[in-house]
N, C-alpha and C. Protein backbone atom coordinates (compact mmCIF):
# COMPACT_ATOMS: atom_id res chain seq x y z
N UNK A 1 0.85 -1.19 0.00
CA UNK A 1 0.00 0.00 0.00
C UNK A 1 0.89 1.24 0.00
N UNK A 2 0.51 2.12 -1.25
CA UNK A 2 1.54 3.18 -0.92
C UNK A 2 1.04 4.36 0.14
N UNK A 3 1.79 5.32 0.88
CA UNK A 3 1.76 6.28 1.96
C UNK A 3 1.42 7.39 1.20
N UNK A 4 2.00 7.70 0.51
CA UNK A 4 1.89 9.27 -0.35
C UNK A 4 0.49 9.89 -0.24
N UNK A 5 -0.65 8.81 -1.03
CA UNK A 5 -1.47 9.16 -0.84
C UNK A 5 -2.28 9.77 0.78
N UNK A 6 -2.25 8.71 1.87
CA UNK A 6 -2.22 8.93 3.43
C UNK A 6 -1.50 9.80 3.86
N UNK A 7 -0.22 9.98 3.16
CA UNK A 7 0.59 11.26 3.97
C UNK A 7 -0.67 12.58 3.41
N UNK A 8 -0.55 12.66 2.24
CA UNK A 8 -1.29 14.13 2.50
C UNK A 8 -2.81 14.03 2.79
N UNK A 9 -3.66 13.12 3.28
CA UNK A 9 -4.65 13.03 3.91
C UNK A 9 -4.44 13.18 4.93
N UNK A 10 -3.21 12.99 5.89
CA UNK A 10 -3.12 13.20 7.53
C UNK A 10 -3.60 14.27 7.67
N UNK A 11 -3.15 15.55 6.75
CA UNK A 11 -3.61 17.04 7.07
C UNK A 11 -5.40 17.17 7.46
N UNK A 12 -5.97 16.60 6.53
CA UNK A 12 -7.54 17.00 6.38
C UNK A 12 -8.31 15.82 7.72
N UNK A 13 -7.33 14.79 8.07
CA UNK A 13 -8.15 13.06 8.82
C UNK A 13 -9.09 13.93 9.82
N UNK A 14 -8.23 14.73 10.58
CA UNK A 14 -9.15 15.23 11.82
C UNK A 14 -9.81 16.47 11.69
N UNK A 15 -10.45 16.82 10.52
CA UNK A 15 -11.07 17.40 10.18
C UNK A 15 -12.48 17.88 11.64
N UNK A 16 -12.80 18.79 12.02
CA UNK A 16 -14.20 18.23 12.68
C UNK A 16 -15.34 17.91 11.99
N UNK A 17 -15.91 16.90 12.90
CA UNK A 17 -16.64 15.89 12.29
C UNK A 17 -16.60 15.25 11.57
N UNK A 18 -15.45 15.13 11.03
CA UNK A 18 -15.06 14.05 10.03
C UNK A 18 -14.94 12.92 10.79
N UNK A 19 -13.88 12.73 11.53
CA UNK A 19 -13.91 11.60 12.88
C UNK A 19 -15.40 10.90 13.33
N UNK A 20 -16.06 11.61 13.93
CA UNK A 20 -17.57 11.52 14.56
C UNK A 20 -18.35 11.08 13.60
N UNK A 21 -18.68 11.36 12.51
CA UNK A 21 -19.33 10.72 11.53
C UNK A 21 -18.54 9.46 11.05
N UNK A 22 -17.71 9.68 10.52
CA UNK A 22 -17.01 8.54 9.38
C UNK A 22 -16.66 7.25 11.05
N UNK A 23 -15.80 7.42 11.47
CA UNK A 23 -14.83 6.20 12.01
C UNK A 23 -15.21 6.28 13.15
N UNK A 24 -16.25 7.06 14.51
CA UNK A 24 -16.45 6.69 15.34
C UNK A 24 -17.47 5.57 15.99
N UNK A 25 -18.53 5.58 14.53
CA UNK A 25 -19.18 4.32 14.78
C UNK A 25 -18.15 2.55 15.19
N UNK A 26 -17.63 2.85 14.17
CA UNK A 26 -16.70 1.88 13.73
C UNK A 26 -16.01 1.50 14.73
N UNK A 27 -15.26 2.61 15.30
CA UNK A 27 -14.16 2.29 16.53
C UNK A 27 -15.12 1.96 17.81
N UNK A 28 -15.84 2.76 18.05
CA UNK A 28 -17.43 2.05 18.82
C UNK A 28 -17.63 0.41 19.10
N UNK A 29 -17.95 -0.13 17.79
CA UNK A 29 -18.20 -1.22 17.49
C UNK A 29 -16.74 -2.45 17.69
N UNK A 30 -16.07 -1.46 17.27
CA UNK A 30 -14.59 -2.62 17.75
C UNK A 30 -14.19 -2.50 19.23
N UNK A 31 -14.44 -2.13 20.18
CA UNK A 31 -14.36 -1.72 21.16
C UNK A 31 -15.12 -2.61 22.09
N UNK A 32 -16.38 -2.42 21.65
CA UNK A 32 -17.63 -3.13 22.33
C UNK A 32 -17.55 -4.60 21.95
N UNK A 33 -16.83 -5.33 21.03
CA UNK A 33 -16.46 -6.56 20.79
C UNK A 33 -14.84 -7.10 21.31
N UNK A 34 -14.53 -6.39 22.02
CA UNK A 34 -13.22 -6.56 22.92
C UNK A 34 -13.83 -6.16 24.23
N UNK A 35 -14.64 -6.09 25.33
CA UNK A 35 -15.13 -5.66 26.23
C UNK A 35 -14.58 -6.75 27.40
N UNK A 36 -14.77 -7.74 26.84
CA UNK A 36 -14.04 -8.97 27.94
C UNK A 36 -12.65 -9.37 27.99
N UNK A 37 -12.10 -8.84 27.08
CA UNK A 37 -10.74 -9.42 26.85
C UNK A 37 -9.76 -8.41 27.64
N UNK A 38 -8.73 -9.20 28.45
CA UNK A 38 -7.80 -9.00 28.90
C UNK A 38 -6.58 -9.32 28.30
N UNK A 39 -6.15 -7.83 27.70
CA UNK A 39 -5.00 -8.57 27.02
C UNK A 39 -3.95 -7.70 27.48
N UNK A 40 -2.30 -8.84 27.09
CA UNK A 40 -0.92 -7.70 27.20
C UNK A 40 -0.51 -6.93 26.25
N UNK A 41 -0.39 -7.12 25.25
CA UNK A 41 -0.16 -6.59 23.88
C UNK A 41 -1.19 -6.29 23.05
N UNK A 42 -1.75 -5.14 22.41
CA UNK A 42 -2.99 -5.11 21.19
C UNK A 42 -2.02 -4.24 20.06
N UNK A 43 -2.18 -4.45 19.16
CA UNK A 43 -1.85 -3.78 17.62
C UNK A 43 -3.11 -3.24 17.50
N UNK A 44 -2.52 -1.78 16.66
CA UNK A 44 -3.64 -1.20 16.02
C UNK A 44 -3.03 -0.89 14.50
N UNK A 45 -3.57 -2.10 13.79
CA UNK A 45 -2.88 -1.94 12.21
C UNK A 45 -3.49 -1.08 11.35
N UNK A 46 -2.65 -0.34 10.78
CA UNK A 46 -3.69 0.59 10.20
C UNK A 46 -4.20 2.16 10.87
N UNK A 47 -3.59 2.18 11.43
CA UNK A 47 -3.74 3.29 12.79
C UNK A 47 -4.10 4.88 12.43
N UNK A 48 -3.30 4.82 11.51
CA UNK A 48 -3.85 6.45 11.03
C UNK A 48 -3.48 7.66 12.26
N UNK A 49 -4.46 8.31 12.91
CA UNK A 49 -3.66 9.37 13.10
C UNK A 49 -3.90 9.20 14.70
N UNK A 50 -4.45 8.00 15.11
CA UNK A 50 -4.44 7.33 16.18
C UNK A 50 -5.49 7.67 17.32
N UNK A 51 -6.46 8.25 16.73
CA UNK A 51 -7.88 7.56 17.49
C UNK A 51 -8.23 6.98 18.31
N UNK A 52 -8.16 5.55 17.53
CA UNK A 52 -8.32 4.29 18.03
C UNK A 52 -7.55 3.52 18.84
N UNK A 53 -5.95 4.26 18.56
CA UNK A 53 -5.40 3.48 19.10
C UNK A 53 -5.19 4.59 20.55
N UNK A 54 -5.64 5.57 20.95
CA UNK A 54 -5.60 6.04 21.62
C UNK A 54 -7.35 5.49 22.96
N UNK A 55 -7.90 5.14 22.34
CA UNK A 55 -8.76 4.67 22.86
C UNK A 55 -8.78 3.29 23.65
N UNK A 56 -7.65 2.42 22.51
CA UNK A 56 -7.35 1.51 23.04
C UNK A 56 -6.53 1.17 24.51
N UNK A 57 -5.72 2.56 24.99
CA UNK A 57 -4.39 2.74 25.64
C UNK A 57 -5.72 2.98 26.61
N UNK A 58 -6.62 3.55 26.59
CA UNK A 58 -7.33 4.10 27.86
C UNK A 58 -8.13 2.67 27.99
N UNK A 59 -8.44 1.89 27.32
CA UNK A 59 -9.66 0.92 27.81
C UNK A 59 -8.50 -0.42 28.18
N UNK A 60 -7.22 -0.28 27.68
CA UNK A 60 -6.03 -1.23 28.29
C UNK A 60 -4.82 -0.28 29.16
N UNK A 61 -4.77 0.10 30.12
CA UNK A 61 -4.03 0.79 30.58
C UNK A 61 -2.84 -0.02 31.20
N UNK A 62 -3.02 -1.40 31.33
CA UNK A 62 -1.66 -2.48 31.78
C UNK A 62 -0.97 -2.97 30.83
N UNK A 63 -1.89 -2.76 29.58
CA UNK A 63 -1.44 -3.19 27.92
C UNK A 63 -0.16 -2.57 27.41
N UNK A 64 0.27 -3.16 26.75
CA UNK A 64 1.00 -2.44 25.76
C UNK A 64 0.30 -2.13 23.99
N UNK A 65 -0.11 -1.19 24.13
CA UNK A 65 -0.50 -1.14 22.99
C UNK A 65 -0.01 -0.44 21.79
N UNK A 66 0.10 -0.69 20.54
CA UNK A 66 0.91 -0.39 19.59
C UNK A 66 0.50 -0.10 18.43
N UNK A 67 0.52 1.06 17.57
CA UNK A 67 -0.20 1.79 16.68
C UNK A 67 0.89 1.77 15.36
N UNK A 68 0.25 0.86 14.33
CA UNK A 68 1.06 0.50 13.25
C UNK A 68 0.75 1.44 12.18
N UNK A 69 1.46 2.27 11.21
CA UNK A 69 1.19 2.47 9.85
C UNK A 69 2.20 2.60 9.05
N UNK A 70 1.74 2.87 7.63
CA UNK A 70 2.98 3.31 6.99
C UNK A 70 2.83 4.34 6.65
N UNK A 71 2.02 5.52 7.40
CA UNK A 71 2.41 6.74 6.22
C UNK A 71 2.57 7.91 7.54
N UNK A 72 4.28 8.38 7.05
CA UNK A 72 5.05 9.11 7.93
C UNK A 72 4.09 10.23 8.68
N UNK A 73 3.38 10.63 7.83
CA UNK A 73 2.31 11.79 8.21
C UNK A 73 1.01 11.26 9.03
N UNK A 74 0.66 10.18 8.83
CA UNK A 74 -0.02 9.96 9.61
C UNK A 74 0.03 9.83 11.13
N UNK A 75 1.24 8.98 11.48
CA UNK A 75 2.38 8.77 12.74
C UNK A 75 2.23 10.10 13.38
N UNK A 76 2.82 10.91 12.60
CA UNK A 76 2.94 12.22 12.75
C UNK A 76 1.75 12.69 13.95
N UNK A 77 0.85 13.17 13.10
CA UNK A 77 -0.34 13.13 13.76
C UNK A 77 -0.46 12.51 15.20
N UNK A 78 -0.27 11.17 15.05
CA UNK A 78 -0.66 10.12 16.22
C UNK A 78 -0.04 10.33 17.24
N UNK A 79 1.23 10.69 17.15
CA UNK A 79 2.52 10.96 18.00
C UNK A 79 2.36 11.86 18.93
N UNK A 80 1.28 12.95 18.05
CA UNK A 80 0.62 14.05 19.03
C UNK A 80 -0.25 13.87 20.04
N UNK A 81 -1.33 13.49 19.53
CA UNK A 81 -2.34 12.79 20.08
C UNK A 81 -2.37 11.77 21.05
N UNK A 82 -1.17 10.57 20.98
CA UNK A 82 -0.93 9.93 22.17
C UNK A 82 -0.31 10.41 22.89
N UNK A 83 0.84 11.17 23.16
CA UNK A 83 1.72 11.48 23.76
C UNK A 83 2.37 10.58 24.64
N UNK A 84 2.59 9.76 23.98
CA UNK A 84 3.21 8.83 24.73
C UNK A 84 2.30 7.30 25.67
N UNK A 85 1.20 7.51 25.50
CA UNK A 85 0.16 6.49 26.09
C UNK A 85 0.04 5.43 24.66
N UNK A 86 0.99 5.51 23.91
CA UNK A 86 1.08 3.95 23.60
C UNK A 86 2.02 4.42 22.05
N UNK A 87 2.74 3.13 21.78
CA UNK A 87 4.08 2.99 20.77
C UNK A 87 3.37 3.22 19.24
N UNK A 88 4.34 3.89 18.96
CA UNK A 88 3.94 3.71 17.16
C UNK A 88 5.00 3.29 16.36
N UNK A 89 4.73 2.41 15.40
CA UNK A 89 5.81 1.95 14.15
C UNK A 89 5.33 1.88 13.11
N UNK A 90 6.17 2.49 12.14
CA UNK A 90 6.20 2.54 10.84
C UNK A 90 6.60 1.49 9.64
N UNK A 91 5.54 0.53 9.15
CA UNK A 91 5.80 -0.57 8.47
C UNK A 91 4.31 -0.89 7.94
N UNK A 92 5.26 -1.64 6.84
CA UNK A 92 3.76 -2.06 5.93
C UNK A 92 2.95 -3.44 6.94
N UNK A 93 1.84 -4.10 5.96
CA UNK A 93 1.13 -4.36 6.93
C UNK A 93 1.48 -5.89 6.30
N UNK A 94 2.30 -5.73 5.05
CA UNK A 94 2.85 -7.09 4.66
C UNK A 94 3.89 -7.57 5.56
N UNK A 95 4.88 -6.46 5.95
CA UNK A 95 5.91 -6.94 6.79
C UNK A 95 5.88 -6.76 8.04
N UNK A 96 5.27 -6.78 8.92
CA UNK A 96 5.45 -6.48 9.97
C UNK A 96 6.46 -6.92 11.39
N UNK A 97 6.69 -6.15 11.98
CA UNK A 97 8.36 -6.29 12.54
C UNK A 97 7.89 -6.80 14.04
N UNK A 98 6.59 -7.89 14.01
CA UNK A 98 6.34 -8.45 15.26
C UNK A 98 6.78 -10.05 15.11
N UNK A 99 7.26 -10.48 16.19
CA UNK A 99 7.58 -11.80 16.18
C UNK A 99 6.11 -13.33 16.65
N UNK A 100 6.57 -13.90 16.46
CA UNK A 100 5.44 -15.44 16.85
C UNK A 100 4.98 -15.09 17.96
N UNK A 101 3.54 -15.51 18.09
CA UNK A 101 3.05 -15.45 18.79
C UNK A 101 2.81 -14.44 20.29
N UNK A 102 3.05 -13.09 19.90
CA UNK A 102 3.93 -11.76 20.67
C UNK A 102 2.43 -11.06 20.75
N UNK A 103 1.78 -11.06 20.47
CA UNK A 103 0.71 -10.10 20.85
C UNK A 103 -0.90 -11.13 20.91
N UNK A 104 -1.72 -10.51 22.07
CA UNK A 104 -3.18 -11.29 22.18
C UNK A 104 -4.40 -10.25 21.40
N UNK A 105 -4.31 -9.40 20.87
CA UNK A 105 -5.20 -8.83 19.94
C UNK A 105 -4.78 -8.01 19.17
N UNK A 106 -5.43 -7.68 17.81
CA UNK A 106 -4.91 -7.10 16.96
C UNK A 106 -6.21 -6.63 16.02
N UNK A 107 -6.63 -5.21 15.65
CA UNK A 107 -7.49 -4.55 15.33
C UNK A 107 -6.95 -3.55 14.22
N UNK A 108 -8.34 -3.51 13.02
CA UNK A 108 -7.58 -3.21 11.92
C UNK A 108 -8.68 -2.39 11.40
N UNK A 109 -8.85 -0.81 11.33
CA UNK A 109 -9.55 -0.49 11.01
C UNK A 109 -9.96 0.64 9.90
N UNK A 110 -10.84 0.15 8.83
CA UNK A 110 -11.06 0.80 7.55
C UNK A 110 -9.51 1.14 6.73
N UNK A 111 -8.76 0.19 6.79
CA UNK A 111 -7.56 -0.25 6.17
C UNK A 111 -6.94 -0.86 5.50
N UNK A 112 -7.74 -2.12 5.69
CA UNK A 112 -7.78 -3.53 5.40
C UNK A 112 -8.06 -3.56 3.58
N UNK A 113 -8.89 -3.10 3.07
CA UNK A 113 -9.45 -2.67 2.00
C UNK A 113 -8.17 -2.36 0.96
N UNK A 114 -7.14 -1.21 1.84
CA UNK A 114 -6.46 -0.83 0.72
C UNK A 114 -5.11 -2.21 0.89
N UNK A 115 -5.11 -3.02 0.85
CA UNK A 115 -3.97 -4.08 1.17
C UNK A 115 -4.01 -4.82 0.50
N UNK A 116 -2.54 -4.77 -0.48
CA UNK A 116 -2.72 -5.37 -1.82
C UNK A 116 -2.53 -6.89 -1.69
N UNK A 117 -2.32 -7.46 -0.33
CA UNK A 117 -1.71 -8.92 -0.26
C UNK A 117 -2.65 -9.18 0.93
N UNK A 118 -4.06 -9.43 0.69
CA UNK A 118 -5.01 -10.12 1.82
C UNK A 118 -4.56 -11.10 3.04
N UNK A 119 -4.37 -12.11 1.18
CA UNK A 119 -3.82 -13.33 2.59
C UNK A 119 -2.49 -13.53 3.21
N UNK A 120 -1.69 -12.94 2.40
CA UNK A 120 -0.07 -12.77 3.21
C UNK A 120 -0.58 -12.00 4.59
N UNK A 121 -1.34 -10.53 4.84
CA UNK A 121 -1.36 -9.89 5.67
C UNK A 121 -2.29 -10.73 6.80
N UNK A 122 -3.24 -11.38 5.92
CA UNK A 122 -3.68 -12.28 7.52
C UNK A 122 -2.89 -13.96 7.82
N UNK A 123 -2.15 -14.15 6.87
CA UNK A 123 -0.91 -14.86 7.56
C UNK A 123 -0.46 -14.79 8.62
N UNK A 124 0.46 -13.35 7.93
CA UNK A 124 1.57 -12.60 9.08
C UNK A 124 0.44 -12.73 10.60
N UNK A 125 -0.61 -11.95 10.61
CA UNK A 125 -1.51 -11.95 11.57
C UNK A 125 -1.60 -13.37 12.18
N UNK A 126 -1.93 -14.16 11.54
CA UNK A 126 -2.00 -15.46 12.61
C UNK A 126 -0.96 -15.72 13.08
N UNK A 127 0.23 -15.32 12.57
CA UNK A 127 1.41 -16.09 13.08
C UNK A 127 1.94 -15.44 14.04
N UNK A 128 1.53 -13.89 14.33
CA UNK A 128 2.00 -12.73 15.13
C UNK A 128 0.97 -13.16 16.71
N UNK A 129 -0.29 -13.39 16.46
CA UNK A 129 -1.42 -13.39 17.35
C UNK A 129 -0.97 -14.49 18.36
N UNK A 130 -1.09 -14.70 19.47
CA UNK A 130 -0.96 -15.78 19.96
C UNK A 130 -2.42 -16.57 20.03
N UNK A 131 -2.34 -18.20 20.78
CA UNK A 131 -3.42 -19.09 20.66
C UNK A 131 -4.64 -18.34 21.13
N UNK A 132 -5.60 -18.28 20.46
CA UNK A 132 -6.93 -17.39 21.59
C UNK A 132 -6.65 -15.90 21.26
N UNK A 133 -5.54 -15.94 20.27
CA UNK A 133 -5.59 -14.52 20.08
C UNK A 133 -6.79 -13.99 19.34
N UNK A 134 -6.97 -12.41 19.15
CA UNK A 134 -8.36 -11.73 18.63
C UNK A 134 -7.87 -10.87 17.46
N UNK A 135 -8.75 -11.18 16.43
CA UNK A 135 -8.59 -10.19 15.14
C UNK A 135 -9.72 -9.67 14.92
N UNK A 136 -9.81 -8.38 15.12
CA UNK A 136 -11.45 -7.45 14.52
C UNK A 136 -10.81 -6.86 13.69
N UNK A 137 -11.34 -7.02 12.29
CA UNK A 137 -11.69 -6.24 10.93
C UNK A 137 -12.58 -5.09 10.71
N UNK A 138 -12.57 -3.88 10.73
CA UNK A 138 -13.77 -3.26 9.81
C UNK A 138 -13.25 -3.05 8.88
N UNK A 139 -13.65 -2.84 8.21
CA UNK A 139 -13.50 -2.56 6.45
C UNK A 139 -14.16 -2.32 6.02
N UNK A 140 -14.29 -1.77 4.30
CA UNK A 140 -15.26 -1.19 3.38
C UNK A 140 -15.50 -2.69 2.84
N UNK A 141 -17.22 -3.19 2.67
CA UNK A 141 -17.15 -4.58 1.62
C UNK A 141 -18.00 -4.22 0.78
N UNK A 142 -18.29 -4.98 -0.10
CA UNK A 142 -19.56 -4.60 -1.28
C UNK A 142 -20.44 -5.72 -0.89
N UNK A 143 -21.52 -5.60 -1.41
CA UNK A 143 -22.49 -5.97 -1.14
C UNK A 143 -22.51 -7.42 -1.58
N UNK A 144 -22.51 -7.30 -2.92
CA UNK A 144 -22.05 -8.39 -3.80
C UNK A 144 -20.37 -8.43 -4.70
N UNK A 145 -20.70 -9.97 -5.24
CA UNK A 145 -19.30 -10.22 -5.84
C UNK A 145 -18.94 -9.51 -7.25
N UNK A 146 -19.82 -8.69 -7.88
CA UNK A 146 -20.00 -8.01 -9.10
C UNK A 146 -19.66 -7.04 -8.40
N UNK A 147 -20.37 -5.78 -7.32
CA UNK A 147 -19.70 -5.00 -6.58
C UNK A 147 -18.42 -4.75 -6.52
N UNK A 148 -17.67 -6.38 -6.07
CA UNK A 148 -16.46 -6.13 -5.28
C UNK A 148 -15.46 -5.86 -6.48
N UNK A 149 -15.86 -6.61 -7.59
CA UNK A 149 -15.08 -6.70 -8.53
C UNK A 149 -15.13 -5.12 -9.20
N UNK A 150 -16.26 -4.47 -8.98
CA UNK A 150 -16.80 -2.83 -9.79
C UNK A 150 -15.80 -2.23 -8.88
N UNK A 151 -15.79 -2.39 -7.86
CA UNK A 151 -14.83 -1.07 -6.87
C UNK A 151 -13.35 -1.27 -7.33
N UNK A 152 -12.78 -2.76 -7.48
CA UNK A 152 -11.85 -2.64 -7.67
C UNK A 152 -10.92 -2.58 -9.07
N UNK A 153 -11.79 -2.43 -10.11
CA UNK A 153 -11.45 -1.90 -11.22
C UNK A 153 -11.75 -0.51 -10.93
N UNK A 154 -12.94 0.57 -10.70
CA UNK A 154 -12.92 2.07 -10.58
C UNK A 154 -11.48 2.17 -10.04
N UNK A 155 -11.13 1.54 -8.59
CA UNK A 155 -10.00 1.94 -7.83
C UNK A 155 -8.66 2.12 -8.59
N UNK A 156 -8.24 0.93 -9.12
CA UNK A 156 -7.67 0.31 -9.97
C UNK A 156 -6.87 1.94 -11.20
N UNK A 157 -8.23 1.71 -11.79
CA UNK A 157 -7.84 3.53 -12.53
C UNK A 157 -7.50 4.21 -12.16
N UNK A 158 -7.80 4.49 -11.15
CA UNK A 158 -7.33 5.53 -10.03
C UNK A 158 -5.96 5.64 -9.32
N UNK A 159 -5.21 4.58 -9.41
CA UNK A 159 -3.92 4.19 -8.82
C UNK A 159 -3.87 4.06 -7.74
N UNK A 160 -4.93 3.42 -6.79
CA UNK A 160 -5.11 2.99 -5.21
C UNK A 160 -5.89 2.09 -5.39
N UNK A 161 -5.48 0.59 -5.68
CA UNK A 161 -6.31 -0.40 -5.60
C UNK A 161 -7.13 -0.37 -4.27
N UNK A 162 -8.87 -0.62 -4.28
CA UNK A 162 -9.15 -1.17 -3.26
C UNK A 162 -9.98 -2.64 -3.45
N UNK A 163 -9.58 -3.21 -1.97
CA UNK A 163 -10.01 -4.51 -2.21
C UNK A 163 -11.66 -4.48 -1.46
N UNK A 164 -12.63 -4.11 -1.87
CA UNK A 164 -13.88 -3.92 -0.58
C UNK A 164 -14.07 -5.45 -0.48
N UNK A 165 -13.57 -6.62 -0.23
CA UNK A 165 -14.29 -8.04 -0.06
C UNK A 165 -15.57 -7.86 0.09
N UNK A 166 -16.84 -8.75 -0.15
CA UNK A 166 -18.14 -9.57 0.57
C UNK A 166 -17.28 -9.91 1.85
N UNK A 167 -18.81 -9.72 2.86
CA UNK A 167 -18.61 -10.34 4.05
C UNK A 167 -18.36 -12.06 3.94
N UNK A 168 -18.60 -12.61 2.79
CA UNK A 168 -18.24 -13.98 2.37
C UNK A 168 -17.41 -14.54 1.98
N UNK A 169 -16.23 -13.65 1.22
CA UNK A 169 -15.17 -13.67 0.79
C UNK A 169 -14.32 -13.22 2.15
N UNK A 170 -14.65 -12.76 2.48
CA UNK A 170 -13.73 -12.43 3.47
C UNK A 170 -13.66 -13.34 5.09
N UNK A 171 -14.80 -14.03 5.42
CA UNK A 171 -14.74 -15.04 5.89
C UNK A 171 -13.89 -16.45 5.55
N UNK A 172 -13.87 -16.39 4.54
CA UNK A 172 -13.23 -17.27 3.65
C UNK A 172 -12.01 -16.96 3.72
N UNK A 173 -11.52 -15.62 3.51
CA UNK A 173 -10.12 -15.56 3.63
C UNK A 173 -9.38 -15.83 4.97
N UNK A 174 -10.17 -15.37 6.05
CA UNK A 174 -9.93 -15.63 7.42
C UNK A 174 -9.82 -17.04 7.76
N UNK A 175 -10.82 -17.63 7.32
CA UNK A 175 -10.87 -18.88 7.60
C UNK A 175 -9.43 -19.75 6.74
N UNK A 176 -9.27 -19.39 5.79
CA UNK A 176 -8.29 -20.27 4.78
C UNK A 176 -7.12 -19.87 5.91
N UNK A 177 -6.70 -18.42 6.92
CA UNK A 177 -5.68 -18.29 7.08
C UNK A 177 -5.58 -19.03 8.53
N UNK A 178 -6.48 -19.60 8.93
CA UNK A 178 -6.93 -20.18 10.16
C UNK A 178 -7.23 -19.73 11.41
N UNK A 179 -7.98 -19.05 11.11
CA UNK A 179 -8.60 -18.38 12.07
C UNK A 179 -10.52 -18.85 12.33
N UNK A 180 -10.44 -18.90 13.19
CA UNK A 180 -12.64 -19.01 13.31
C UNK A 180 -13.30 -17.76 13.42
N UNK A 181 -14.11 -17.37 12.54
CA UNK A 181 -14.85 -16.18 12.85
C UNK A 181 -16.27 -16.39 12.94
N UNK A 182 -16.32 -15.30 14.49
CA UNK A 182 -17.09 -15.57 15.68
C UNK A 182 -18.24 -14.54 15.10
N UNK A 183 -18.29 -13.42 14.90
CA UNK A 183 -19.15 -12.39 14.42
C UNK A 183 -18.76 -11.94 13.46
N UNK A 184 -20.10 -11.42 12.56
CA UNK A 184 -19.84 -10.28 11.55
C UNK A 184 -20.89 -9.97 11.40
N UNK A 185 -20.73 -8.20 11.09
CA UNK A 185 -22.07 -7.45 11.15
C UNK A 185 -21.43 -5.92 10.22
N UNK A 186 -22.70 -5.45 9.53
CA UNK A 186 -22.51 -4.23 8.94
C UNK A 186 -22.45 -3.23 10.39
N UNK A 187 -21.65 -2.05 10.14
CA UNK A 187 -21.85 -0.90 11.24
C UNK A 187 -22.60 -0.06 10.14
N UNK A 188 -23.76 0.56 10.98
CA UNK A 188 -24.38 2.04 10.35
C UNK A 188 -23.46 3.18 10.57
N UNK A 189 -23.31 4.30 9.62
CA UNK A 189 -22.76 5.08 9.83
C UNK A 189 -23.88 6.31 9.02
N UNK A 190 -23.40 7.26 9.27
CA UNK A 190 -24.52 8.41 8.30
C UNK A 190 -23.69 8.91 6.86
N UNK A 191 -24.63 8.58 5.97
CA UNK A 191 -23.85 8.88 4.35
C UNK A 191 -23.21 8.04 3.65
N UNK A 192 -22.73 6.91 4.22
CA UNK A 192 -22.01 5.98 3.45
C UNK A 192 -22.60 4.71 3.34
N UNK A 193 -22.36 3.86 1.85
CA UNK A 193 -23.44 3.08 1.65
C UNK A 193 -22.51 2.63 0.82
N UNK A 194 -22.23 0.95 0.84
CA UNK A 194 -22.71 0.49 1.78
C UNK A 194 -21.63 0.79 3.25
N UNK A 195 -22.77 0.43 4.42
CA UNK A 195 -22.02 0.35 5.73
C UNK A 195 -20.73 -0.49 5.68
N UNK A 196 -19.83 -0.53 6.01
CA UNK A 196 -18.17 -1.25 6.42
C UNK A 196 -19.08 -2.34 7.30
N UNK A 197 -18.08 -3.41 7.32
CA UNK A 197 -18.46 -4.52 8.43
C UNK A 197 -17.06 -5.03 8.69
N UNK A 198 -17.80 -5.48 10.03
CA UNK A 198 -16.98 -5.90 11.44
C UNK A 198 -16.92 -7.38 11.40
N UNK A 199 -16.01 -7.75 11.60
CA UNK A 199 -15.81 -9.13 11.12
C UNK A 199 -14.87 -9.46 12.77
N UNK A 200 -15.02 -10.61 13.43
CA UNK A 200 -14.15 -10.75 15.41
C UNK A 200 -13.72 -11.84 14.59
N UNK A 201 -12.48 -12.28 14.48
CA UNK A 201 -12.05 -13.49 14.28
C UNK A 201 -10.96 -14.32 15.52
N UNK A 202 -11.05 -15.45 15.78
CA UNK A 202 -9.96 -15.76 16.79
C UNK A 202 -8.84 -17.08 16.53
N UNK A 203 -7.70 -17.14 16.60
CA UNK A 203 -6.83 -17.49 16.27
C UNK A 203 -7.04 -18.88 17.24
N UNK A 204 -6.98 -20.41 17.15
CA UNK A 204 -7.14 -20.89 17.89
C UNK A 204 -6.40 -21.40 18.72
């Protein structure tokens, strides 16, 4: 996934109300599906200008939690915003610089989409997660498989592939990478259509 594009979106991300409308449902919903879990380590892949992963540092305060992206400007941002209530690194989401079995959850949000290597990236993920570890997805999906295939030719032209999976295809991919997934559900949001869905998957 290239940054360029994300670097100069960092400027406009925290727009007001841009947050509150677009990604707070979302981070809402990933939140409220981690409510029981006690974990030491959480990733926030995909992190952006760190939100979420700032949310995460307050609802895990014994955690170590860790805010992944690749685009320098985005970090940027995040760096502010946490101030230090949780780590950030800069790496793609193909390579990531975590070792076996090193972290118990890992959350990925409205990111997932632009990632040109699905199943390498939920590889790496199973192999990073430990046993019982937790993977929540939101993402952009299409409705249907004609859909998925329409977004990603428009995208395509555009020079930012996106991948929007079916919630079916994308079960599928989870599942091929071995993982069981426990829930999936569209989130409502206002203006965007279709809704992103939330996909809890767990590593066994």
């Amino acid at each position: 996934m290239e940054s360029t594009l994300f670097d100069r979106w960092s400027a406009i991300y925290d727009l007001p109300g841009f947050q509150e409308v677009t990604y707070r449902p979302v981070h809402d919903a990933v939140l409220a599906r981690l409510a029981e879990v006690r974990p030491e380590v959480v990733l926030d892949i995909g992190c952006g200008t760190g939100h979420l992963t700032r949310r995460l540092a307050e609802r895990f305060p014994d955690a170590e939690v860790i805010g992944v992206d690749l685009s320098a400007g985005m970090l940027g941002e995040a760096s502010d915003r946490l101030a230090g209530s949780a780590s950030l690194v800069r790496a793609d989401a193909l390579s990531l610089p975590f070792g076996a079995a090193s972290a118990d959850v890992a959350v990925c949000t409205e990111s997932f989409h632009w990632y040109r290597d699905q199943r390498r990236t939920l590889a790496a993920l199973a192999t990073i997660l430990r046993p019982g570890g937790r993977l929540v997805i939101a993402s952009i999906a299409a409705v249907t498989d004609v859909g998925e295939s329409a977004v990603r030719r428009w995208s395509s032209a555009g020079g930012q592939p996106v991948q929007a999976r079916t919630p079916r295809r994308l079960r599928g991919l989870l599942i091929d990478a071995g993982f069981g997934v426990v829930h999936q559900r569209r989130v409502p949001r206002i203006g965007f259509a279709p809704w992103p869905v939330l996909t809890d998957a767990r590593r066994p």
